[in-house]
Structure formats: C-alpha cells, structure tokens
C-alpha atoms as a PDB file:
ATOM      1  CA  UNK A   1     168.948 -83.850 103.922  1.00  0.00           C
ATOM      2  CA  UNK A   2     170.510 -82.303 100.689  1.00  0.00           C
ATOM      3  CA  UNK A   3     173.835 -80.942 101.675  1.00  0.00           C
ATOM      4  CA  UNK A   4     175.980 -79.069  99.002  1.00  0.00           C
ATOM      5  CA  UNK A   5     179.708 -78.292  99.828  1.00  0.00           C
ATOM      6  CA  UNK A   6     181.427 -75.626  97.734  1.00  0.00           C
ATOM      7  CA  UNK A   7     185.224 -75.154  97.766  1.00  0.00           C
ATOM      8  CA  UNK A   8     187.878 -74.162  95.520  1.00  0.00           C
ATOM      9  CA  UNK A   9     187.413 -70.589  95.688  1.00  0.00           C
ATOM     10  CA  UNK A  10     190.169 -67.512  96.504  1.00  0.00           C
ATOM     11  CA  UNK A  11     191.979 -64.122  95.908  1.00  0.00           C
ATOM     12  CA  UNK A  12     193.496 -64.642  91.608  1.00  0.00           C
ATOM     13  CA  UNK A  13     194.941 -62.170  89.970  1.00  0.00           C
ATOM     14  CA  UNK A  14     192.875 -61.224  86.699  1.00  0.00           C
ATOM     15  CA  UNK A  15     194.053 -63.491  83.888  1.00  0.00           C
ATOM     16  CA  UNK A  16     194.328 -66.331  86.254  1.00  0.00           C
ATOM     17  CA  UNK A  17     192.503 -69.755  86.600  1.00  0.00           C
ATOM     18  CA  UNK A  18     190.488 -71.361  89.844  1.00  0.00           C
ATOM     19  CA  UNK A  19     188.682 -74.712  89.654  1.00  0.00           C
ATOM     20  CA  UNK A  20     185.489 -74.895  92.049  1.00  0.00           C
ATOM     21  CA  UNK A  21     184.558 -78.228  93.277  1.00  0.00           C
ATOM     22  CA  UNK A  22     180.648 -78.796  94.778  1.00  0.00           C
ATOM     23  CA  UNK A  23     180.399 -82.165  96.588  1.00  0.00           C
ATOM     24  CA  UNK A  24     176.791 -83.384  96.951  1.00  0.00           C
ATOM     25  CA  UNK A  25     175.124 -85.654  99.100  1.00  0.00           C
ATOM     26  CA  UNK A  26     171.946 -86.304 100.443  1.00  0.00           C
ATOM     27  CA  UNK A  27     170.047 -86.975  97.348  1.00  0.00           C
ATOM     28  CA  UNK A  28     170.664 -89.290  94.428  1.00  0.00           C
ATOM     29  CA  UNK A  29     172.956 -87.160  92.601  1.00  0.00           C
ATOM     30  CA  UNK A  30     172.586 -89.154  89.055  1.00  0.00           C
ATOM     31  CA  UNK A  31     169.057 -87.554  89.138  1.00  0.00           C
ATOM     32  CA  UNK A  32     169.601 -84.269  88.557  1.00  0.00           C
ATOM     33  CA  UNK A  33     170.930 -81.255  86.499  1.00  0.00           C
ATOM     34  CA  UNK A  34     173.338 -79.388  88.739  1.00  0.00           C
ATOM     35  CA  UNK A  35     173.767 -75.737  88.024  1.00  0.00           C
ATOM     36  CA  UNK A  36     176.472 -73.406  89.480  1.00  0.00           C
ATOM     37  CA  UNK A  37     175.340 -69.754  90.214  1.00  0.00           C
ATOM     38  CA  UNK A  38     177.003 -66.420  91.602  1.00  0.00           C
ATOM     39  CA  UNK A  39     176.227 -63.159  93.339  1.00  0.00           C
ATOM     40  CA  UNK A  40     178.351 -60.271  93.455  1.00  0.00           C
ATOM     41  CA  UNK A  41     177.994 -57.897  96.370  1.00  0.00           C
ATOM     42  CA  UNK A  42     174.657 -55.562  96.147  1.00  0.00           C
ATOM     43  CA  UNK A  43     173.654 -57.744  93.054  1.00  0.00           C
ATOM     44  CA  UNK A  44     171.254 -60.397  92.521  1.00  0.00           C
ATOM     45  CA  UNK A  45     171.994 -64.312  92.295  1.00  0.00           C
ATOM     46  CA  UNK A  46     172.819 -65.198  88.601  1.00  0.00           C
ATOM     47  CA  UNK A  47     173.055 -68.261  86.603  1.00  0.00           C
ATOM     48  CA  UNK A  48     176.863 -69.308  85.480  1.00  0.00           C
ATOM     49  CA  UNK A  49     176.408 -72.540  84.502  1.00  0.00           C
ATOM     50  CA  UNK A  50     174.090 -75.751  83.931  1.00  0.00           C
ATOM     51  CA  UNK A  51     175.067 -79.626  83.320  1.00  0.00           C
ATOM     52  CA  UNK A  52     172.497 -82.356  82.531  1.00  0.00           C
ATOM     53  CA  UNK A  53     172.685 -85.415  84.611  1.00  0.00           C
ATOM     54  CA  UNK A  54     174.819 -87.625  82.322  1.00  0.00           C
ATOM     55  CA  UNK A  55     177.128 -84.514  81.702  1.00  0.00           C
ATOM     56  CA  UNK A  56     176.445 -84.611  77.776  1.00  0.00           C
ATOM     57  CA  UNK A  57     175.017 -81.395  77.860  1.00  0.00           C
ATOM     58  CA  UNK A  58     176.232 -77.657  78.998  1.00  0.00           C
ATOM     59  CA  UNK A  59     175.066 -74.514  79.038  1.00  0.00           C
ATOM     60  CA  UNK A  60     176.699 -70.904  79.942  1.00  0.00           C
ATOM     61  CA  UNK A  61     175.825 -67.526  80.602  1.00  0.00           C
ATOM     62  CA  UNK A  62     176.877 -65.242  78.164  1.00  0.00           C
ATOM     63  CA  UNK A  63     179.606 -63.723  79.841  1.00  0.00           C
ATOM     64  CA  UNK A  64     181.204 -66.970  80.379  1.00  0.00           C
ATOM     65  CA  UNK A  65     181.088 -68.683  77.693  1.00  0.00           C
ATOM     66  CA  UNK A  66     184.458 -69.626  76.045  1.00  0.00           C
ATOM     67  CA  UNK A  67     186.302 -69.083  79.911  1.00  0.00           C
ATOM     68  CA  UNK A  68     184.633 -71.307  82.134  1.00  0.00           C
ATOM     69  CA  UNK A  69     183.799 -75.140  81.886  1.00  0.00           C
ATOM     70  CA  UNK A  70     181.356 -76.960  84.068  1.00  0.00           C
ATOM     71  CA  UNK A  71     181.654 -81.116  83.816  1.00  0.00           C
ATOM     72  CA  UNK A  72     180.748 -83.455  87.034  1.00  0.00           C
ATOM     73  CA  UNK A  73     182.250 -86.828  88.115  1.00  0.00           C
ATOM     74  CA  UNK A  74     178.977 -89.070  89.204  1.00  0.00           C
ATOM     75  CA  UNK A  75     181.254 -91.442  90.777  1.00  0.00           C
ATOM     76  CA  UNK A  76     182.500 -88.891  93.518  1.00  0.00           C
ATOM     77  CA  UNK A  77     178.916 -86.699  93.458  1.00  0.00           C
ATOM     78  CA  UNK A  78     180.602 -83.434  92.508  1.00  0.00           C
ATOM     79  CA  UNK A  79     180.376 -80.987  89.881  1.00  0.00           C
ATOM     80  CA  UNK A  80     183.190 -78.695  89.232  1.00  0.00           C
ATOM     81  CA  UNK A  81     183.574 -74.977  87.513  1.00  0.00           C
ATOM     82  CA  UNK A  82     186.656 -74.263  85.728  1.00  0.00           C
ATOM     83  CA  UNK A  83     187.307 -70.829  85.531  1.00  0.00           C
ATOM     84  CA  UNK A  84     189.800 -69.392  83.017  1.00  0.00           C
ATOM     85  CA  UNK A  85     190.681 -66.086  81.878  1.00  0.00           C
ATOM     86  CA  UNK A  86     189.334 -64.246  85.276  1.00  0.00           C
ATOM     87  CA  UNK A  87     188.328 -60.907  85.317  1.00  0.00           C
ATOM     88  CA  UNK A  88     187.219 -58.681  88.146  1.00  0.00           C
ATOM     89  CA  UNK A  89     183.856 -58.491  87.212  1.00  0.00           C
ATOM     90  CA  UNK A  90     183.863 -62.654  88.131  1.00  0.00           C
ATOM     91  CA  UNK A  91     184.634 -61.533  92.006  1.00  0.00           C
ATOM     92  CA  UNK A  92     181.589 -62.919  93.706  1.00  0.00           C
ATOM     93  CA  UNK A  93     180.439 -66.073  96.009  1.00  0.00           C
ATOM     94  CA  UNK A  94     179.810 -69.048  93.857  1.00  0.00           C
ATOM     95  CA  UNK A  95     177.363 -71.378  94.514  1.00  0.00           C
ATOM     96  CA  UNK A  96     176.224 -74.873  93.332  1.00  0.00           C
ATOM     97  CA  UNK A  97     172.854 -76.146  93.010  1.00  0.00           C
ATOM     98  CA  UNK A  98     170.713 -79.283  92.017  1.00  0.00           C
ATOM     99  CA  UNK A  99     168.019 -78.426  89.391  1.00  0.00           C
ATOM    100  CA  UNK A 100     164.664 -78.198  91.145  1.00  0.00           C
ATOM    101  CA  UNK A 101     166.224 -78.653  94.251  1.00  0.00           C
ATOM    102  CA  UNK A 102     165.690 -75.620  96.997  1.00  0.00           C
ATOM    103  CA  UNK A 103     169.048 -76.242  98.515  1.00  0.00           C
ATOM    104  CA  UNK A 104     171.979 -74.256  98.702  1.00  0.00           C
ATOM    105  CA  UNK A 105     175.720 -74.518  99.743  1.00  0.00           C
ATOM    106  CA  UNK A 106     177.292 -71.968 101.905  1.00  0.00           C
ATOM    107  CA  UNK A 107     179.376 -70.884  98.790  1.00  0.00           C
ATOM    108  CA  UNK A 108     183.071 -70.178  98.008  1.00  0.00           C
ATOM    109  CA  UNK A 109     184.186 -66.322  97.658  1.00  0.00           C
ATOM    110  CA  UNK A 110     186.114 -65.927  94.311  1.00  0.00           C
ATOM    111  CA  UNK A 111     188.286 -62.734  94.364  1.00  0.00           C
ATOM    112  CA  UNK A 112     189.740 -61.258  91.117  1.00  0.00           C
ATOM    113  CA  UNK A 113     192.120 -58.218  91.603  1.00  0.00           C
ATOM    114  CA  UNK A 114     195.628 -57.437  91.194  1.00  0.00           C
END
C-alpha cells in the first residue's frame, strides 16, 4: 500500500523560506519520478515540481523556477521542496506524488501572508 507523508508546511511571511519533506513507503521508491503538486483554494491541482529517479534531472513550473528546489534522498525515501522567496500567490496545500502512481498524501497547507 503506497503511503505518502507530507510535512513541512505553515503560516511564512512573504519573502520567507519553508522546506517540505514527502516520506514514501510502500513501493520501491528508487523506481520512480516523484513530482510535488499544489492546489490553491477554488483552483485546480497544478504541477510544481518533477525529479527523475536518480535525482539528475529537475523540472519546474514556470512560476517557480529560480525559488524553489526539489532534490530527494533515496536512502531515507523522501523527496523534499525548498521553497524560497514566498509569495502569497504560493498559499496552497502541497502535495507529493510518485510518477504514474494514483496515490496521494494528505498534503501540508503552506500559508504566505504578512
């Protein structure tokens, strides 16, 4: 049973920084490309952020890119999110997710206001 466990999120003043953490289990993590993904209230689920099984390659959203770093630690079977530079337009529930994979996490609620 895939089970995905998101944490890290929180109430950040814009400007500020969170790091997201997704621990995985339940499948053999090495296998896949994990993604992290968000929805904001009254708006559809959105890609944020991809990483390829080894970690060698990344890919970002548009309005990410140059704030927010995904990598993963293989050893531990988590992927994280670094989020820089927060604006309120981030505020939403982040979720991870393994590529091809149906399964989601409950989610952590990021919060940027002032």
């Amino acid at each position: 049973q895939v089970q995905l466990v998101e944490s890290g999120g929180g109430l950040v003043q814009p400007g500020g920084s969170l790091r997201l953490s997704c621990a995985a289990a339940g499948f053999t993590f090495t296998n896949y490309a994990m993604s992290w993904y968000r929805q904001a209230p009254g708006k559809e689920r959105e890609l944020v952020a991809r990483i390829s099984t080894a970690g060698g390659v990344t890919n970002y959203a548009d309005f990410v890119k140059g704030r927010f770093t995904i990598s993963r630690d293989n050893a531990k079977n988590t992927v994280y999110l670094q989020m820089n530079s927060l604006e309120p337009e981030d505020t939403a529930t982040y979720y991870c997710k393994p590529r091809y994979l149906g399964s989601w996490g409950q989610g952590t609620q990021v919060t940027v206001s002032s």
